[in-house]
Protein backbone atom coordinates (compact mmCIF):
# COMPACT_ATOMS: atom_id res chain seq x y z
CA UNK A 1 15.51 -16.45 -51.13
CA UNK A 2 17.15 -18.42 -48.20
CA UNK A 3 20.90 -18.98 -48.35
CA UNK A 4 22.12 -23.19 -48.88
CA UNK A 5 22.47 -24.33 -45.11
CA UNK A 6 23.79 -27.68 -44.70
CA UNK A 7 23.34 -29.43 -41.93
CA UNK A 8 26.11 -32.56 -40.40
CA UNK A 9 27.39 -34.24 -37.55
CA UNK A 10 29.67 -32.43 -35.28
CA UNK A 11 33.17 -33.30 -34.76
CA UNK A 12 34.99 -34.32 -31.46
CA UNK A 13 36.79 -31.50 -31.36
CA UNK A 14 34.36 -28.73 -32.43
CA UNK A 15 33.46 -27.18 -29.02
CA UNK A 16 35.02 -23.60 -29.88
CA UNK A 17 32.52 -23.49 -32.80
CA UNK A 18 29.30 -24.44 -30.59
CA UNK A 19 30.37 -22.19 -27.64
CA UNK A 20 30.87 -19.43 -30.58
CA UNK A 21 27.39 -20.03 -32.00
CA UNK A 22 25.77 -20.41 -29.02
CA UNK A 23 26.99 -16.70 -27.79
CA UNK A 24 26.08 -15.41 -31.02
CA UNK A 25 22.76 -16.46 -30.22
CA UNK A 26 22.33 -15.46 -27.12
CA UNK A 27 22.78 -11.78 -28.38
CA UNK A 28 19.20 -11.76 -29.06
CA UNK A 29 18.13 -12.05 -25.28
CA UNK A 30 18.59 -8.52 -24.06
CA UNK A 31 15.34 -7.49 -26.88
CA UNK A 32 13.20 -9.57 -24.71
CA UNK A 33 14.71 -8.01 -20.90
CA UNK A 34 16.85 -11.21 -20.07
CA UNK A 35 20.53 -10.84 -19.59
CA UNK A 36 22.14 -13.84 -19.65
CA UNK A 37 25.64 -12.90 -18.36
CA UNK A 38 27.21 -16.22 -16.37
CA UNK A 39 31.06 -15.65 -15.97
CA UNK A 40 33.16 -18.87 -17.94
CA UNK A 41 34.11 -20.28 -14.24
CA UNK A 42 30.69 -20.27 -13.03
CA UNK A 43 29.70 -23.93 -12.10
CA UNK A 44 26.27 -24.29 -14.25
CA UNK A 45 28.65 -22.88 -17.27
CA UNK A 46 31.36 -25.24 -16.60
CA UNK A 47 29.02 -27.85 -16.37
CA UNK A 48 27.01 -26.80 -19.28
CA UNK A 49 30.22 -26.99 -21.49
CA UNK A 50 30.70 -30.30 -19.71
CA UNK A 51 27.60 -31.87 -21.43
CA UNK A 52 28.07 -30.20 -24.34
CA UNK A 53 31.95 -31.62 -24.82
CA UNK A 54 29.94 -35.31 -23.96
CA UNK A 55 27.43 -35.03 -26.60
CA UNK A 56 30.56 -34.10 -29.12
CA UNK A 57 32.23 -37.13 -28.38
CA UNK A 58 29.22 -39.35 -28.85
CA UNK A 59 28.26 -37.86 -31.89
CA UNK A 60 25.42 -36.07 -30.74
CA UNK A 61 25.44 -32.51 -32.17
CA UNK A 62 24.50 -31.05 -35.17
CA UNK A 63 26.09 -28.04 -36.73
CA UNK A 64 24.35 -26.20 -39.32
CA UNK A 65 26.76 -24.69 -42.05
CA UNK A 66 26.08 -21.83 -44.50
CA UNK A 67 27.39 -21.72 -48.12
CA UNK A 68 30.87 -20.58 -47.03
CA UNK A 69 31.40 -23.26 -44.38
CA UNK A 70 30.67 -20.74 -41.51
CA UNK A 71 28.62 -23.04 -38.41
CA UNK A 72 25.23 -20.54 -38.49
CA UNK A 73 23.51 -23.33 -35.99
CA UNK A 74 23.68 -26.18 -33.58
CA UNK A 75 21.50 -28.94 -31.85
CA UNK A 76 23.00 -30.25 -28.78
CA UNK A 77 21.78 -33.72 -27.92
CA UNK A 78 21.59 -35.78 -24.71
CA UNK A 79 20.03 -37.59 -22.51
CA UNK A 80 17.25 -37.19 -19.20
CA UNK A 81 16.00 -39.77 -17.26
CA UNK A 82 17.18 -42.22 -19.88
CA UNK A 83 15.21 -40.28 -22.86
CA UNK A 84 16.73 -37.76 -25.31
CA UNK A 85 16.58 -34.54 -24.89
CA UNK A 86 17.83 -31.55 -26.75
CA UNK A 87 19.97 -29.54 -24.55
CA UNK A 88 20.38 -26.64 -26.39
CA UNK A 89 19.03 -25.45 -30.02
CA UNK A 90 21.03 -22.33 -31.48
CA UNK A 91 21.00 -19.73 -34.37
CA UNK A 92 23.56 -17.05 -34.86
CA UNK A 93 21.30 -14.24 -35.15
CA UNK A 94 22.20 -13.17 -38.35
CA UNK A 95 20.59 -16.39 -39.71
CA UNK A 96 17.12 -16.28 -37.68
CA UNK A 97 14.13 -16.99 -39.64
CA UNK A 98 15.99 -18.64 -42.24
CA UNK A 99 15.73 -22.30 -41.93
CA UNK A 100 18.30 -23.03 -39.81
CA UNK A 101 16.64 -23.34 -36.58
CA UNK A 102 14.00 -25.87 -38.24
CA UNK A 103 16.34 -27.99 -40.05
CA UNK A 104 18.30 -28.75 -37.01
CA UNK A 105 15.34 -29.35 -34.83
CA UNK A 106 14.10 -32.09 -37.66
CA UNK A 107 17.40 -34.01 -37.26
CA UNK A 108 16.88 -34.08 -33.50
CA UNK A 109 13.59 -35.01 -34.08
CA UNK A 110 14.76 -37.43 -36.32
CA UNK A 111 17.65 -38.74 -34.11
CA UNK A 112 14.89 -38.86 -30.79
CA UNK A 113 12.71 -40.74 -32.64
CA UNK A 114 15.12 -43.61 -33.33
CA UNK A 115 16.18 -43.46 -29.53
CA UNK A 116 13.52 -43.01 -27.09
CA UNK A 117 9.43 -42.57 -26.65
CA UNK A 118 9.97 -38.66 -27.79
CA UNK A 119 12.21 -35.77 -27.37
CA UNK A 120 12.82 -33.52 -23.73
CA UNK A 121 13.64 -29.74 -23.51
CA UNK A 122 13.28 -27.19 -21.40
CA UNK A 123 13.14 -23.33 -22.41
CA UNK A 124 12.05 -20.32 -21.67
CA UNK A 125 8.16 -19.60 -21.45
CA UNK A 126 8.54 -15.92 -22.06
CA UNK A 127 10.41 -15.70 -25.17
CA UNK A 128 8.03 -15.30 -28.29
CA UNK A 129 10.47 -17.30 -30.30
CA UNK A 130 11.11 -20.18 -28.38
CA UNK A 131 7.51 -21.62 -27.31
CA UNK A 132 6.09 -21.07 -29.73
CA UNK A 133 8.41 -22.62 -32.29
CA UNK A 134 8.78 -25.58 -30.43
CA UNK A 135 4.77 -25.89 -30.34
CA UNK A 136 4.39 -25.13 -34.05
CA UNK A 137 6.23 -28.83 -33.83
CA UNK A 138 4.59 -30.88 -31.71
CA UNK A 139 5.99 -30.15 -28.19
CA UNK A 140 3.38 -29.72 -25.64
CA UNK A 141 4.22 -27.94 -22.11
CA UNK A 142 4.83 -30.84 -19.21
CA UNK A 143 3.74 -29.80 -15.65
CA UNK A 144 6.27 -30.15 -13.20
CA UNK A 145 3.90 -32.84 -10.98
CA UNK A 146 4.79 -34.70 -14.32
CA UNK A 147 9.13 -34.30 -14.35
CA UNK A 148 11.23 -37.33 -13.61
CA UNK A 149 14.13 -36.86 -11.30
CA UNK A 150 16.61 -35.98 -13.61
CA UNK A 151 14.47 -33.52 -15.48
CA UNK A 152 13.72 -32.14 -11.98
CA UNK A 153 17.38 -31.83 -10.70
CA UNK A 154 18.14 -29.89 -14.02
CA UNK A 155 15.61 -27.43 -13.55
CA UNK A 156 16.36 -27.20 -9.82
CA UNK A 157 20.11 -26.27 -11.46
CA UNK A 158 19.11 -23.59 -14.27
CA UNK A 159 16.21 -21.92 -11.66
CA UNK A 160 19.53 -21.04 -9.46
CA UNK A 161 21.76 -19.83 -11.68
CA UNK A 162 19.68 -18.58 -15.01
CA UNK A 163 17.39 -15.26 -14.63
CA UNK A 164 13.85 -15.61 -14.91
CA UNK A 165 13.83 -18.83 -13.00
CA UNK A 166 9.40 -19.17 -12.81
CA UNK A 167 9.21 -18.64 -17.11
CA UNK A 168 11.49 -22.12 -17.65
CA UNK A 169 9.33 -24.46 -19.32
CA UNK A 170 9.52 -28.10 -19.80
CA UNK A 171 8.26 -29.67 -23.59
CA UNK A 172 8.06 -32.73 -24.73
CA UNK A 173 7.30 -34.35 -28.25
CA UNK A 174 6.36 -37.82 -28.52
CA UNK A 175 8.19 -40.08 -31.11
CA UNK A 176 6.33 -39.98 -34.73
């Protein structure tokens, strides 16, 4: 039986508990050989938490509670070359293949398709549960000949500073 997740809009003030999911999720790297080990002051980090403290203010994350309260997810929302795009999707890994991951990516969906021709993100290739799952709902791999500036210039930023810079992937899932 799956635990009750609800799902809301974030608050203003709610970084601590997206940075804290977000690191929790990130634990499950390491199975697949990435380490993802950026120090706090390092410029795509700072700039990452940047994005994510804009999209708070706006309104656009989703935090995905369990029964007790306790943010188990979040959907990060922004947007690329004047489109939304989900900037980051995350599970603490305690709570993978439970629900939580889906539910928030159908309220992005949801909030895309009110905003823009479809929804933008970029991932890694590699990982069995990220391509996949995002292809299970529509998104469809973009070839770079294909990338708008913005979407280019963000790429251009993780390839430096992430590991694994040839498996990041582009998607995109048109409105409806």
């Amino acid at each position: 039986m799956r635990p009750s997740i609800t799902t809301r809009t974030a608050a203003p003030d709610e970084l601590s508990s997206v940075l804290s999911v977000d690191d929790d999720a990130s634990r499950r790297y390491p199975t697949a050989g990435l380490i993802l080990d950026l120090p706090d002051g390092h410029p795509f980090a700072v700039a990452e938490r940047a994005r994510w403290a804009r999209s708070l203010a706006s309104g656009d994350v989703f935090i995905a509670e369990d029964a007790a309260r306790r943010a188990i997810g979040i959907a990060v929302l922004g947007w690329i070359d004047g489109e939304p795009y989900l900037d980051q999707l995350s599970v603490r890994l305690e709570q993978v293949g439970q629900g939580v991951g889906s539910a928030l990516l159908s309220l992005a969906i949801g909030w895309a398709d009110g905003r823009g021709p479809g929804l933008w993100l970029n991932t890694y290739r590699h990982l069995p549960w990220n391509r996949p799952f995002y292809e299970r709902r529509g998104f469809t791999a973009v070839a770079e000949a294909s990338w708008r500036p913005e979407m280019r210039a963000t790429l251009a930023k993780q390839r430096a500073s992430l590991p694994l810079p040839e498996e990041r992937l582009v998607m995109f899932r048109p409105r409806g």
